[in-house]
Protein backbone atom coordinates (compact mmCIF):
# COMPACT_ATOMS: atom_id res chain seq x y z
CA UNK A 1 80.56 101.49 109.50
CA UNK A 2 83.08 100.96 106.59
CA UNK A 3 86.04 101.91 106.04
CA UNK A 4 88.38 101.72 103.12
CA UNK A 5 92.56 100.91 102.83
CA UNK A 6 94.28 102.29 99.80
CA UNK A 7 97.86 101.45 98.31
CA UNK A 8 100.16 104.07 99.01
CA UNK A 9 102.30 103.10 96.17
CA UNK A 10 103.31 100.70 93.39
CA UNK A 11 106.32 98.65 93.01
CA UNK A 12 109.26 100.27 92.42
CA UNK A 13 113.64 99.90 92.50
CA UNK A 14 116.02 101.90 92.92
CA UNK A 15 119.57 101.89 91.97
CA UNK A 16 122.88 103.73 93.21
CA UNK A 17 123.94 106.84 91.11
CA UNK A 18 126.35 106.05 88.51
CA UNK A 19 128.93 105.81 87.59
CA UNK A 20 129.98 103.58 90.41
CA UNK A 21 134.30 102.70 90.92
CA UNK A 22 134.91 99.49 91.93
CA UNK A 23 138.50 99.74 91.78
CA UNK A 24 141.95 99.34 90.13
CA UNK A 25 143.92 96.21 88.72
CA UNK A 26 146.32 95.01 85.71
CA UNK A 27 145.16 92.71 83.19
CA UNK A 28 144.91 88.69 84.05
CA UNK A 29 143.94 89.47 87.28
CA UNK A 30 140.66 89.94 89.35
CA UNK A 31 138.87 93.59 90.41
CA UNK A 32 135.96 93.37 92.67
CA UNK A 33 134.04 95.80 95.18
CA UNK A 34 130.37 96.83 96.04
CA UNK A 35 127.80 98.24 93.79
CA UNK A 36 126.11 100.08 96.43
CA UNK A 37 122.64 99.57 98.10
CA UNK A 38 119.62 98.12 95.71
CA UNK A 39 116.09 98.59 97.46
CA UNK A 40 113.17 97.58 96.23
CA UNK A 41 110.15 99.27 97.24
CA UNK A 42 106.72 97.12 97.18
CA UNK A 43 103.53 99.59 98.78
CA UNK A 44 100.99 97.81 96.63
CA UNK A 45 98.92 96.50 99.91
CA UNK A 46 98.49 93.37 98.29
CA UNK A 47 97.19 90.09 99.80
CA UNK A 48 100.16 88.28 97.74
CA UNK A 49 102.75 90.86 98.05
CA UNK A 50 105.56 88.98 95.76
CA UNK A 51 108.32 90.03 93.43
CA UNK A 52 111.29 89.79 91.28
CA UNK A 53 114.17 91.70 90.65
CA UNK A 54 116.56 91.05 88.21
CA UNK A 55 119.97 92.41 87.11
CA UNK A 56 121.61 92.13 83.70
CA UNK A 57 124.61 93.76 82.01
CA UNK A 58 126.34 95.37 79.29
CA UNK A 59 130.08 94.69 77.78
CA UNK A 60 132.43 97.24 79.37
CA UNK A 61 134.02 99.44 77.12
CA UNK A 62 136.74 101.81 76.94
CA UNK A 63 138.64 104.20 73.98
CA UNK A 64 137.15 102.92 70.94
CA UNK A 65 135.91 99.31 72.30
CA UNK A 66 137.65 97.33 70.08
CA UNK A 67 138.84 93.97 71.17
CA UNK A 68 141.73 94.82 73.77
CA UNK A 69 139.16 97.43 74.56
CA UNK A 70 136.42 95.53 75.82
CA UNK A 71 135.60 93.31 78.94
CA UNK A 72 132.74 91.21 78.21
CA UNK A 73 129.83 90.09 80.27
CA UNK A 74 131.29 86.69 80.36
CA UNK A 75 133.81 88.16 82.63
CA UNK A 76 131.81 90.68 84.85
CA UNK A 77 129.88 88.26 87.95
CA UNK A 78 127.34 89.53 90.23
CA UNK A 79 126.31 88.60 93.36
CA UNK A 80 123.42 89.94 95.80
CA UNK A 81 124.51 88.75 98.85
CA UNK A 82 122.05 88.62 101.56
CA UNK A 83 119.48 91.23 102.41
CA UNK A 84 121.24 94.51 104.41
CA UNK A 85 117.40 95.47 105.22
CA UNK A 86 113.98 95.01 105.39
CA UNK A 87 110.02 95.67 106.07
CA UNK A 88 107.10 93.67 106.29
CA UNK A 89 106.67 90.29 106.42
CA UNK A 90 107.12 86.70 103.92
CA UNK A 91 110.27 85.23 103.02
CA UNK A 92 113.01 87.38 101.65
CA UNK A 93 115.12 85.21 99.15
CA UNK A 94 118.72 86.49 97.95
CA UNK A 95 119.39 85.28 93.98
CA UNK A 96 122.85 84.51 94.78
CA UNK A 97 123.45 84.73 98.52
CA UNK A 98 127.24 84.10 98.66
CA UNK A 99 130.46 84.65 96.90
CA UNK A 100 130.18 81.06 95.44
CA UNK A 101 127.01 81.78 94.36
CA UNK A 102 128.35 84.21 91.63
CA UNK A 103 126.40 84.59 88.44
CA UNK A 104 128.02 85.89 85.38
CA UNK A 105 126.08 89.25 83.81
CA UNK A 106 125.90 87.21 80.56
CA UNK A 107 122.15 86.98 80.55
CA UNK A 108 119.40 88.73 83.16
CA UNK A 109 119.29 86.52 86.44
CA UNK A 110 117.59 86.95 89.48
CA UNK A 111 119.37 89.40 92.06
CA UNK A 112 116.32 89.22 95.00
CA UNK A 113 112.71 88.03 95.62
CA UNK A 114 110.46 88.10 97.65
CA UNK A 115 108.38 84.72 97.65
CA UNK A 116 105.66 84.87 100.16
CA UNK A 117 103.39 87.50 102.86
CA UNK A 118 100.99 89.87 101.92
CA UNK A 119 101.36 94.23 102.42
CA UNK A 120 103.56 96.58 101.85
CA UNK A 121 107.12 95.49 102.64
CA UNK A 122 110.81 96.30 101.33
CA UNK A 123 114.27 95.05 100.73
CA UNK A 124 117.93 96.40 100.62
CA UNK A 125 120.72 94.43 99.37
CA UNK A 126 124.72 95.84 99.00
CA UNK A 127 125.69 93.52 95.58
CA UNK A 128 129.42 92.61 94.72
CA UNK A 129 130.51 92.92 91.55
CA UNK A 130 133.76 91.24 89.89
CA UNK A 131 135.45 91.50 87.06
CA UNK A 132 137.96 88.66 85.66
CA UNK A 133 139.95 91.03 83.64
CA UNK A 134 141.29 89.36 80.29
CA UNK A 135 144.92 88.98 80.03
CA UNK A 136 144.70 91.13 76.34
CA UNK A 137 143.11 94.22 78.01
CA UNK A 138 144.30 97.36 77.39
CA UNK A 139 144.69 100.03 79.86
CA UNK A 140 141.75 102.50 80.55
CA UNK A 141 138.93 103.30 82.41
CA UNK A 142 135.90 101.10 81.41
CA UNK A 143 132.39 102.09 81.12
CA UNK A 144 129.31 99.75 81.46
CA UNK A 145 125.68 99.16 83.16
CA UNK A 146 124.69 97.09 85.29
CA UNK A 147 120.30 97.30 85.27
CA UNK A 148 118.36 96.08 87.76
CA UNK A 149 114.07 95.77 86.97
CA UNK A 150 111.32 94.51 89.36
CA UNK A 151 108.30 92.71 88.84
């Protein structure tokens, strides 16, 4: 007798649809809220069943994005927080897994991994997102991304 187990998937995340609001403030002072739930979806069936995801950023932009019209990724942080969900087994590992753990969106970092076990398995995470906005800003609503990739 044999028999034969097949990967139901790959590896895959997924994102909240955009655009996302995190809120309201006047320049000089601080805007933060939730980006929404971040799941990464691993049905590979692999004996190492490891990953990471990553998040990076763009400068946020309104009107004609000069100067006063920009916020830059040196003032947008990010942080995962820890895991709101997940399936299978290993060691779940949140990139930054507190507030103080903040990483600024100036280069990619790493949001979530999963470092150890073997099949398929999953993970949800709810990141916060804040935004030091610069004393020069000008009024407006400001458009940016936020991408996350797994691998």
């Amino acid at each position: 007798m044999t028999f034969t187990v097949t990967a139901g998937g790959g590896l895959e995340i997924s994102t909240p649809d955009g655009p996302v609001d995190i809120g309201s403030g006047v320049p000089g002072t601080q805007i933060s809220g939730q980006l929404g739930a971040v799941t990464v979806s691993d049905e590979r069936a692999a004996l190492t069943a490891t990953w990471t995801a990553t998040v990076s950023g763009t400068d946020f932009t309104t009107g004609g994005g000069t100067g006063a019209e920009t916020v830059p990724t040196t003032a947008v942080s990010y942080w995962s927080g820890p895991a709101t969900a997940t399936t299978g087994d290993g060691t779940f590992v949140p990139g930054q897994p507190d507030a103080a753990s903040a990483e600024v969106l100036d280069r990619p970092y790493t949001a979530f991994s999963k470092t150890s076990g073997s099949g398929d398995n999953s993970a949800t995470w709810d990141p916060t997102i804040v935004v030091d906005v610069p004393a020069q800003t000008v009024a407006g609503t400001y458009t940016g991304t936020i991408s996350h990739s797994v691998a």
